[in-house]
N, C-alpha and C. Protein backbone atom coordinates (compact mmCIF):
# COMPACT_ATOMS: atom_id res chain seq x y z
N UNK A 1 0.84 -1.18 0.00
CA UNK A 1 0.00 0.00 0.00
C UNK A 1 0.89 1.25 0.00
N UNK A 2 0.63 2.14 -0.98
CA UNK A 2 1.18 3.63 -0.71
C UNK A 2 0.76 4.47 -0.09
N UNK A 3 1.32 5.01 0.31
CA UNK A 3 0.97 6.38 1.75
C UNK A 3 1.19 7.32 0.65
N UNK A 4 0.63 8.78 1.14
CA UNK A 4 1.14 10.10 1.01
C UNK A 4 2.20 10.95 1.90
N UNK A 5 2.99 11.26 1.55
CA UNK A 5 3.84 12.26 2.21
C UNK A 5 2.77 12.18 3.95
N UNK A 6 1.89 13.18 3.77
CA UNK A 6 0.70 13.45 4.56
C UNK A 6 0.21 12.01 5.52
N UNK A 7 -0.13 11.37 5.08
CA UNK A 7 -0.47 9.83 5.27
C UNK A 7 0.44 9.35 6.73
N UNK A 8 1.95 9.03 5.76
CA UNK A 8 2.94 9.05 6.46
C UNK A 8 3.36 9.89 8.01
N UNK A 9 3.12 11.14 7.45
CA UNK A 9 3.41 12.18 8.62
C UNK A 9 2.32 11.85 9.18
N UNK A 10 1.31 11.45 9.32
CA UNK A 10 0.20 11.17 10.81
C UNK A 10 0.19 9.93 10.96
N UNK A 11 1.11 8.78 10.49
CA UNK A 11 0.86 7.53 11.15
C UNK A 11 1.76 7.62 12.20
N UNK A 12 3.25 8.82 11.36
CA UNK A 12 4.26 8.38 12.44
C UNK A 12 4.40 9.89 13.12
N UNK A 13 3.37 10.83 13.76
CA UNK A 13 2.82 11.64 14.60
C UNK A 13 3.55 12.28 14.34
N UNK A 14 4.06 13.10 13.27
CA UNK A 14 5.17 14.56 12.75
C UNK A 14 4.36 14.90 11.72
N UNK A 15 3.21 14.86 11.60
CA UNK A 15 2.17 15.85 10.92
C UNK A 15 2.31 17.59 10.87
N UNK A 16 2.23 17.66 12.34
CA UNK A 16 2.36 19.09 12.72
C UNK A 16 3.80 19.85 12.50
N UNK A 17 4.40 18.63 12.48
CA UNK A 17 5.87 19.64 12.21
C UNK A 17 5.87 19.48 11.04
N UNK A 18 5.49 18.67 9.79
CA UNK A 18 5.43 19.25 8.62
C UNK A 18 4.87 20.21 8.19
N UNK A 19 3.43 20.55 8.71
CA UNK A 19 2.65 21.67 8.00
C UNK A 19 3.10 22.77 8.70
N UNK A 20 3.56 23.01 10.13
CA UNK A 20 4.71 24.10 9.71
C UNK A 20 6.01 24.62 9.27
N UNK A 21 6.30 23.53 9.03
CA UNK A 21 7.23 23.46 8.36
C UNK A 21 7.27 23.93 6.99
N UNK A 22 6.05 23.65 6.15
CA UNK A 22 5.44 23.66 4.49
C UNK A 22 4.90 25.04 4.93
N UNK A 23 4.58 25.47 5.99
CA UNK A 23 3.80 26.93 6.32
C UNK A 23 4.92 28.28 6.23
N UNK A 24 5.90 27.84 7.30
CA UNK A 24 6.89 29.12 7.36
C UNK A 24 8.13 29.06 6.31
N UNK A 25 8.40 27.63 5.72
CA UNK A 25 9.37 27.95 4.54
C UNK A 25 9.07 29.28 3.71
N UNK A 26 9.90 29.83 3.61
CA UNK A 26 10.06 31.19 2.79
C UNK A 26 9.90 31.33 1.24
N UNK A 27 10.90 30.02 1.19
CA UNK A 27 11.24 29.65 -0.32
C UNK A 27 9.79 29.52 -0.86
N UNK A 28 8.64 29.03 -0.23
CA UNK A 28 7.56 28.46 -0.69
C UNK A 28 6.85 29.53 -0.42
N UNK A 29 6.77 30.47 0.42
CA UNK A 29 5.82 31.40 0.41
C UNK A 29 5.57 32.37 -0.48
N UNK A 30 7.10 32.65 -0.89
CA UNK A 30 7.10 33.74 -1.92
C UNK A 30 6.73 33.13 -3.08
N UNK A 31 6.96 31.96 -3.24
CA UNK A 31 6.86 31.48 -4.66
C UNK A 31 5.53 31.84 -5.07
N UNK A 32 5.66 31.73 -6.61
CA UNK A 32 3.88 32.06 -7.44
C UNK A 32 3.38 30.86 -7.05
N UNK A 33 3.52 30.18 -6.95
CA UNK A 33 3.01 28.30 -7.08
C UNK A 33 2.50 27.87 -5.80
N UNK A 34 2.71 28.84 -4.83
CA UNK A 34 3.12 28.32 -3.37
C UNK A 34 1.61 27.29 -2.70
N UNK A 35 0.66 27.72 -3.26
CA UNK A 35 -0.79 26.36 -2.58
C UNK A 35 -0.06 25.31 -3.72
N UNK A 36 0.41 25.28 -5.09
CA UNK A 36 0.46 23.76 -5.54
C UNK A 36 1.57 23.36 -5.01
N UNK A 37 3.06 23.98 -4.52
CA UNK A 37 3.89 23.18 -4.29
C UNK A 37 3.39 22.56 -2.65
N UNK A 38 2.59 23.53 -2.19
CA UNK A 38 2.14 22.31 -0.22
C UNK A 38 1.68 21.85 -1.24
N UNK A 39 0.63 21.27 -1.76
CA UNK A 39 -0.76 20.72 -2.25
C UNK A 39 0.17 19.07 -2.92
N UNK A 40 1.33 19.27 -3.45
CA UNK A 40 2.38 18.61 -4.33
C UNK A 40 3.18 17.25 -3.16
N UNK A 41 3.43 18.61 -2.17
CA UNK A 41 4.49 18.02 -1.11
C UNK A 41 3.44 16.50 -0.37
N UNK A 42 2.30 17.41 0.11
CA UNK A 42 1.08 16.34 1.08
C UNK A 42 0.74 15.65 0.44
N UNK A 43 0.59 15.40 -0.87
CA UNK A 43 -0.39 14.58 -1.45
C UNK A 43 0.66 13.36 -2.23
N UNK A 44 2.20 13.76 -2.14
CA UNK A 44 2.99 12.83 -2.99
C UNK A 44 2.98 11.37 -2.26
N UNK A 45 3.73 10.62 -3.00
CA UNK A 45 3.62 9.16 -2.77
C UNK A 45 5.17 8.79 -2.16
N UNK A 46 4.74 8.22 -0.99
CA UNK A 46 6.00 7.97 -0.30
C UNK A 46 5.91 5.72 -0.73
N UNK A 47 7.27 5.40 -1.42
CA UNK A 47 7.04 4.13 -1.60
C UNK A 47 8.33 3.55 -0.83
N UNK A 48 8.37 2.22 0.02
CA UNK A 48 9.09 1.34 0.78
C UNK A 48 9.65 0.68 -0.09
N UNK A 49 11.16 0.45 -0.03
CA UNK A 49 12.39 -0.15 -0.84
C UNK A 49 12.95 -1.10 0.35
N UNK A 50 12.93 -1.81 -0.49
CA UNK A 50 14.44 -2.85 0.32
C UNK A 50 15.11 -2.96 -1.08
N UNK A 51 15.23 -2.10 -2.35
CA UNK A 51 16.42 -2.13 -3.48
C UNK A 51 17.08 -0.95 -2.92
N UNK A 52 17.05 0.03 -1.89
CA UNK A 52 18.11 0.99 -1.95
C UNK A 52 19.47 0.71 -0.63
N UNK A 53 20.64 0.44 -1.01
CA UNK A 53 21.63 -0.29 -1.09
C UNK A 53 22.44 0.82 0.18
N UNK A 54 22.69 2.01 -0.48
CA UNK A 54 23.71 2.84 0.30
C UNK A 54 23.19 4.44 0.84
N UNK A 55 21.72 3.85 0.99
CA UNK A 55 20.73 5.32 1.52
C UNK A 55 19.75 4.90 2.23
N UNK A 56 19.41 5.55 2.72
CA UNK A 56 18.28 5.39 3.71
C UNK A 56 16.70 5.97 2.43
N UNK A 57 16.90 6.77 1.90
CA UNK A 57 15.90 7.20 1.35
C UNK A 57 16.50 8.41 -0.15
N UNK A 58 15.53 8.53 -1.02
CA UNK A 58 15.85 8.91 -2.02
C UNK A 58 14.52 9.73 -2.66
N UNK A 59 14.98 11.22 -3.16
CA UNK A 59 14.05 11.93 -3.54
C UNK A 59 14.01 11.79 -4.83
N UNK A 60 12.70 11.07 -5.40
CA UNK A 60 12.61 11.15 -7.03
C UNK A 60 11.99 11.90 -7.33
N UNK A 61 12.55 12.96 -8.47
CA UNK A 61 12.16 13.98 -9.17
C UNK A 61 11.14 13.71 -9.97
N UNK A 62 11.45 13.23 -11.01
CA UNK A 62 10.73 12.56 -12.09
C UNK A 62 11.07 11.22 -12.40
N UNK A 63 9.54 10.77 -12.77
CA UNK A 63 9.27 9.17 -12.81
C UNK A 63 8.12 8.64 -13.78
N UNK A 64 8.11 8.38 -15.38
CA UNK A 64 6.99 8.42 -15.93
C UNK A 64 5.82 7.67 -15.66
N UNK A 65 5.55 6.98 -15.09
CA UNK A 65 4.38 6.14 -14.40
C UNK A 65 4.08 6.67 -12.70
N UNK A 66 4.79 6.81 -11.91
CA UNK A 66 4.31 7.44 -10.73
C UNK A 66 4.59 8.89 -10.59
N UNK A 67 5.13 9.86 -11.29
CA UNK A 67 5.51 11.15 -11.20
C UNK A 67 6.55 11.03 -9.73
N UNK A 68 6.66 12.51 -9.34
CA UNK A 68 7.77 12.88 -8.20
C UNK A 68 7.73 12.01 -6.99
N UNK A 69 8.02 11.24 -6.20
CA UNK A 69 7.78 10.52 -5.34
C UNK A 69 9.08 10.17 -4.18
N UNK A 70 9.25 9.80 -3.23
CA UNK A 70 10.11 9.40 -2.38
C UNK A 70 10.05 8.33 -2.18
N UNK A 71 11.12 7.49 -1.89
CA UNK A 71 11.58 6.31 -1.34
C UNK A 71 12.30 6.03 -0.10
N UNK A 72 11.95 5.47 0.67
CA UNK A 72 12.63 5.21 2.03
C UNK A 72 12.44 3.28 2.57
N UNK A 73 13.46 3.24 2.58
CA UNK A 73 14.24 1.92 2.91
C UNK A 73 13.09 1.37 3.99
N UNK A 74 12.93 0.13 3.88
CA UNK A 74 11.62 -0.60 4.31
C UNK A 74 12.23 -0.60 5.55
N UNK A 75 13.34 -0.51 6.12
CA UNK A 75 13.85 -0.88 7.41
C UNK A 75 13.53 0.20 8.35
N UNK A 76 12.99 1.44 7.63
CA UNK A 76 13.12 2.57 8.44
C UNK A 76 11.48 2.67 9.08
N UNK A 77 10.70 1.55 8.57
CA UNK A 77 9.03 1.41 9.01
C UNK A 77 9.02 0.49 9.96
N UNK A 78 10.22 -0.30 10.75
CA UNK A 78 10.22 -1.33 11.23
C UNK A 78 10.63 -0.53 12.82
N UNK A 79 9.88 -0.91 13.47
CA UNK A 79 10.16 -0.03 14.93
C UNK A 79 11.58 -0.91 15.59
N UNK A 80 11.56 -1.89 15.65
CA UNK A 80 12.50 -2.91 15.97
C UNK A 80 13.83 -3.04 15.67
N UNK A 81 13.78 -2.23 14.47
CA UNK A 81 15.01 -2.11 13.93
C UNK A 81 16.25 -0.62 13.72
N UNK A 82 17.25 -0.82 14.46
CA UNK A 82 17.78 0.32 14.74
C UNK A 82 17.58 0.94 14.12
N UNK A 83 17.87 1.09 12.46
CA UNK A 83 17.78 1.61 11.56
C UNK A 83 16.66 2.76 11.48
N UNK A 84 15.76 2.28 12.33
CA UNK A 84 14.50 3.10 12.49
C UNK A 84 14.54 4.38 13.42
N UNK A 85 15.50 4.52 13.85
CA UNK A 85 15.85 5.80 14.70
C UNK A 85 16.50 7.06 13.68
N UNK A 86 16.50 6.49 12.58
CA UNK A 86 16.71 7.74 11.55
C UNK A 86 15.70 7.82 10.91
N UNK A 87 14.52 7.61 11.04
CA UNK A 87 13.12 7.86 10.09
C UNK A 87 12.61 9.17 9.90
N UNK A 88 12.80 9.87 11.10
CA UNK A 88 12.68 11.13 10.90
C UNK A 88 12.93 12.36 10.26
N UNK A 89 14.41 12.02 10.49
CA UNK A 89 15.43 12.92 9.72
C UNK A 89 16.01 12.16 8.30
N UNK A 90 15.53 11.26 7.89
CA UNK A 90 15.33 10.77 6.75
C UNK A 90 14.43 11.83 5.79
N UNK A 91 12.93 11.32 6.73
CA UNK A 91 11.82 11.57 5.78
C UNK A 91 11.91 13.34 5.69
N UNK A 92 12.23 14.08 6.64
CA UNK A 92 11.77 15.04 6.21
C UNK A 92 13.27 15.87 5.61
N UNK A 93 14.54 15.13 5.25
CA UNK A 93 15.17 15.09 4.32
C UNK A 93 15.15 14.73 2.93
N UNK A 94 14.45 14.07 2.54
CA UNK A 94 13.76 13.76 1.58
C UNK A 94 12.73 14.81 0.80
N UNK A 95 12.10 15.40 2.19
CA UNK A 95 11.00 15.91 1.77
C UNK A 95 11.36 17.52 1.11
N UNK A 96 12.59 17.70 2.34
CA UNK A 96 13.50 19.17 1.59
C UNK A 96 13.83 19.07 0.12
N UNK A 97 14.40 18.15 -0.26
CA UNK A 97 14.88 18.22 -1.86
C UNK A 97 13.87 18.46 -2.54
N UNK A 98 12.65 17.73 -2.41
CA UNK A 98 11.68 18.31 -3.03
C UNK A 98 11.16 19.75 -3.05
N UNK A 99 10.82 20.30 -2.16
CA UNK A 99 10.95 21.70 -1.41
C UNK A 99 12.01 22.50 -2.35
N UNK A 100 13.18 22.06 -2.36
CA UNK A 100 14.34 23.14 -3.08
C UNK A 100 14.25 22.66 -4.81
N UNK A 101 13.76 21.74 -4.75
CA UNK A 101 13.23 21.48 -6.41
C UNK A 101 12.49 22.59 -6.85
N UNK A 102 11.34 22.03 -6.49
CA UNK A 102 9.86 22.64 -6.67
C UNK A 102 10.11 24.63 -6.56
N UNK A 103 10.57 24.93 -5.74
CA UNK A 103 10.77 26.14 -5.22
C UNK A 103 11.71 26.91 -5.69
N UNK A 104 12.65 26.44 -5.51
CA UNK A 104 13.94 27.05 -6.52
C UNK A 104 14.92 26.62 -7.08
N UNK A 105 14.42 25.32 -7.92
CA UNK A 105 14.98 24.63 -8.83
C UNK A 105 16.73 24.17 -8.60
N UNK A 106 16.13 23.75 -7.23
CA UNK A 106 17.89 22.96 -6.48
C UNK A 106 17.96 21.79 -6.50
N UNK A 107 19.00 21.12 -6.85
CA UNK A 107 18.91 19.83 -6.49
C UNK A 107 19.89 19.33 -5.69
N UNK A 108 19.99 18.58 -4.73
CA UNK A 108 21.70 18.15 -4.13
C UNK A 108 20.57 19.34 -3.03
N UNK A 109 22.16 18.93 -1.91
CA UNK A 109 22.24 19.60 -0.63
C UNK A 109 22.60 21.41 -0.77
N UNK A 110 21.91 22.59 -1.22
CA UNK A 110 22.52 23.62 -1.83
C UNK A 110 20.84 23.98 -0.84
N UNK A 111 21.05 25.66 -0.45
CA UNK A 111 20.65 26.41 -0.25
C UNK A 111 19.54 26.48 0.29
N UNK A 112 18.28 26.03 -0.81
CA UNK A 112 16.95 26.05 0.04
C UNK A 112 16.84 24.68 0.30
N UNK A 113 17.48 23.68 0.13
CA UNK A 113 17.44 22.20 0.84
C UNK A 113 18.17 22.03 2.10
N UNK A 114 18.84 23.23 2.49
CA UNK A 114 19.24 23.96 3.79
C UNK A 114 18.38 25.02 4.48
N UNK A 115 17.79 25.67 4.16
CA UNK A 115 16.97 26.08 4.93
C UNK A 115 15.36 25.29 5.27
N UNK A 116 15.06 24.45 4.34
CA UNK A 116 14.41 23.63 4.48
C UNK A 116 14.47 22.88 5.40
N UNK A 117 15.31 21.99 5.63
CA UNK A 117 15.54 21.16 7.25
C UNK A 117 15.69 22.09 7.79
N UNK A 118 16.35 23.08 8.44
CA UNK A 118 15.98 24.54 9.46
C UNK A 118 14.26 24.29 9.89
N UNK A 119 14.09 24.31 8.62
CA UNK A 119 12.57 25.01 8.98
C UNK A 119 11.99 23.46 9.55
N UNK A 120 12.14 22.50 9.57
CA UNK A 120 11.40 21.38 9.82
C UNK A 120 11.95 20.90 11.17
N UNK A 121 12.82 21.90 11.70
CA UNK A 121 13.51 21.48 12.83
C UNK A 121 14.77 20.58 13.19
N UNK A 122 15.57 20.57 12.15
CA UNK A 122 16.45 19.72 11.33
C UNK A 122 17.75 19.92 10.90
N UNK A 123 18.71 19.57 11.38
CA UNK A 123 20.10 19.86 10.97
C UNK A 123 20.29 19.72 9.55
N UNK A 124 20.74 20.62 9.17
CA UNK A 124 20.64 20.71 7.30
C UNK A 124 22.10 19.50 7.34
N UNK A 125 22.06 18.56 7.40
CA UNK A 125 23.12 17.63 6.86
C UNK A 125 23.09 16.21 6.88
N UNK A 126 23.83 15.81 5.90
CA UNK A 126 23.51 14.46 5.52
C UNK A 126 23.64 13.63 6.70
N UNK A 127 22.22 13.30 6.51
CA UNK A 127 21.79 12.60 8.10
C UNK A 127 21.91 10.76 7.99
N UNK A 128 22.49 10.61 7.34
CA UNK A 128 22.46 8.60 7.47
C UNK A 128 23.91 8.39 7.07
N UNK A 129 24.34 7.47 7.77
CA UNK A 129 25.39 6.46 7.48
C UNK A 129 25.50 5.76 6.57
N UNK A 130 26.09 5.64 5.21
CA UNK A 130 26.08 5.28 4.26
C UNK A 130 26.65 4.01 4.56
N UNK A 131 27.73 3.87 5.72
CA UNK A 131 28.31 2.69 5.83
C UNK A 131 27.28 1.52 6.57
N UNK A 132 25.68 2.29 6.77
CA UNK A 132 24.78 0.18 7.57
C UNK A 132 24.27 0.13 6.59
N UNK A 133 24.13 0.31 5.11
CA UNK A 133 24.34 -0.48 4.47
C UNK A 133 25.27 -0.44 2.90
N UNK A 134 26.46 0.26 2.70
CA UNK A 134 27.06 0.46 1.80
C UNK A 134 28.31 -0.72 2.26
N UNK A 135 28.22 -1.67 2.20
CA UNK A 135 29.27 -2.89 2.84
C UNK A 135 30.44 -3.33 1.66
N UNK A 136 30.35 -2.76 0.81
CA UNK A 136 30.97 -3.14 -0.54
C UNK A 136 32.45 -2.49 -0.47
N UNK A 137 33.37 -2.94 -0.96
CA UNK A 137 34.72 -1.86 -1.10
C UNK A 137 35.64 -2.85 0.42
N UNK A 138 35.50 -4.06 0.58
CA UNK A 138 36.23 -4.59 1.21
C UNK A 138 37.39 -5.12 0.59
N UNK A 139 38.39 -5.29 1.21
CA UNK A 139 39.78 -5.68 0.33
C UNK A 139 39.59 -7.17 -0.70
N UNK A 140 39.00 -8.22 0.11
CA UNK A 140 38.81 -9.65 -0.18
C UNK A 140 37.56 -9.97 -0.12
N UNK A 141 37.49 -10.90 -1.10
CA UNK A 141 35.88 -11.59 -1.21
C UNK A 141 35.13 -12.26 0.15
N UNK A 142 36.49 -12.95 1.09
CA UNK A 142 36.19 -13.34 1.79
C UNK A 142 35.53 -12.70 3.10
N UNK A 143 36.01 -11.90 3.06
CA UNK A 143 35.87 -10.44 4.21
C UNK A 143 34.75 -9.86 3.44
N UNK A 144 33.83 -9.71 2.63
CA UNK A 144 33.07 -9.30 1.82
C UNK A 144 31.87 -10.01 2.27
N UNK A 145 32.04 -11.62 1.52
CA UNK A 145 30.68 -12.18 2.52
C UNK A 145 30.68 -12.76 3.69
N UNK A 146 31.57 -12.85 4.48
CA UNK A 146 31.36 -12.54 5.85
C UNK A 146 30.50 -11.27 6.34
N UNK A 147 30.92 -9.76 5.80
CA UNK A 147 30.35 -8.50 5.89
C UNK A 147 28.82 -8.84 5.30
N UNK A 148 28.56 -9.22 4.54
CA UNK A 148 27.42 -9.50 3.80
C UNK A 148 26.22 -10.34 4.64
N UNK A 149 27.03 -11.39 4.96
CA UNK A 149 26.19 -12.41 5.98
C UNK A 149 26.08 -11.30 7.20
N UNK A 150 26.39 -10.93 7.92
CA UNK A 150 26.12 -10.27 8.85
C UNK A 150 24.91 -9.19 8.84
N UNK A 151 25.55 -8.28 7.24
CA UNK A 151 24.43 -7.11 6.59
C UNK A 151 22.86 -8.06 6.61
N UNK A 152 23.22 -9.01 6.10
CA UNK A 152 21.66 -9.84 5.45
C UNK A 152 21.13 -10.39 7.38
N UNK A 153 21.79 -10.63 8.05
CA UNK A 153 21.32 -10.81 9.25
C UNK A 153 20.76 -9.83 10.00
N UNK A 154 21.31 -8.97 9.63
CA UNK A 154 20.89 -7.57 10.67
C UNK A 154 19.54 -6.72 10.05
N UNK A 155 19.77 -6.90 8.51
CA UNK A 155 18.51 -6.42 7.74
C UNK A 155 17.17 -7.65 7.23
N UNK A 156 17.75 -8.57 6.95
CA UNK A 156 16.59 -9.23 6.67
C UNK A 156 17.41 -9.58 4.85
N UNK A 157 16.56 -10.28 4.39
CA UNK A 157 16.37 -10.58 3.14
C UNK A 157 15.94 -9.49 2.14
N UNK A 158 16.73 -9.22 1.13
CA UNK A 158 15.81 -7.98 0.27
C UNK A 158 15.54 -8.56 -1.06
């Protein structure tokens, strides 16, 4: 099942800090667009991955069958799982790029995808460890799936 941005933010009770968040951004207020880009942000489709490898989550711009949408690592819906203590600052990292897209045509960590986490209450910086699950770049194969068996133990099967 797909959630909305919106959806999402009231299952996992940070509703309110998004819509002020989408309220006092600047970037969005001034803009001409500013009811479609909230209207864009709440209503997008947040979809669960266990294919993303060396991120916690990923802002898609464009996508010809689902349009703009986010992705966040199935591990980060799992309360049980450490991994899940970055859900927050995941999602509403995610949700900035879009924000500095939509708003003033940024992409990457630049300017209004910095004041964006500001505004959501949020350290503007790359908030996940690339290394729980980027396990690759070991010297030997052997040391590789050893690292691997462990990764697949700690995450599950993808």
């Amino acid at each position: 099942m797909t959630l909305t941005i919106l959806e999402l933010a009231k299952q996992w009770s940070c509703d309110k800090v998004l819509i002020e968040g989408l309220q006092s951004n600047a970037f969005i207020r001034v803009h001409v667009d500013k009811i479609f880009i909230r209207s864009a942000i709440l209503t997008m489709p947040v979809l669960k991955s266990n294919g993303l490898k060396t991120t916690a989550g990923k802002a898609i711009y464009r996508h010809p069958r689902i349009g703009p949408h986010i992705k966040l690592h199935s591990a980060l819906f799992d309360d049980n799982d450490p991994v899940a203590n970055d859900r927050y600052d995941t999602f509403f990292h995610e949700i900035a790029h879009h924000i500095s897209y939509m708003a003033a045509n940024e992409r990457g960590h630049q300017n209004a995808w910095a004041y964006s986490m500001q505004h959501f209450g949020y350290t503007p910086s790359r908030c996940y460890e690339a290394a729980k699950f980027n396990y690759k770049g070991y010297k030997n194969r052997a040391e590789t799936r050893e690292v691997d068996a462990i990764v697949n133990d700690f995450l599950g099967d993808f």
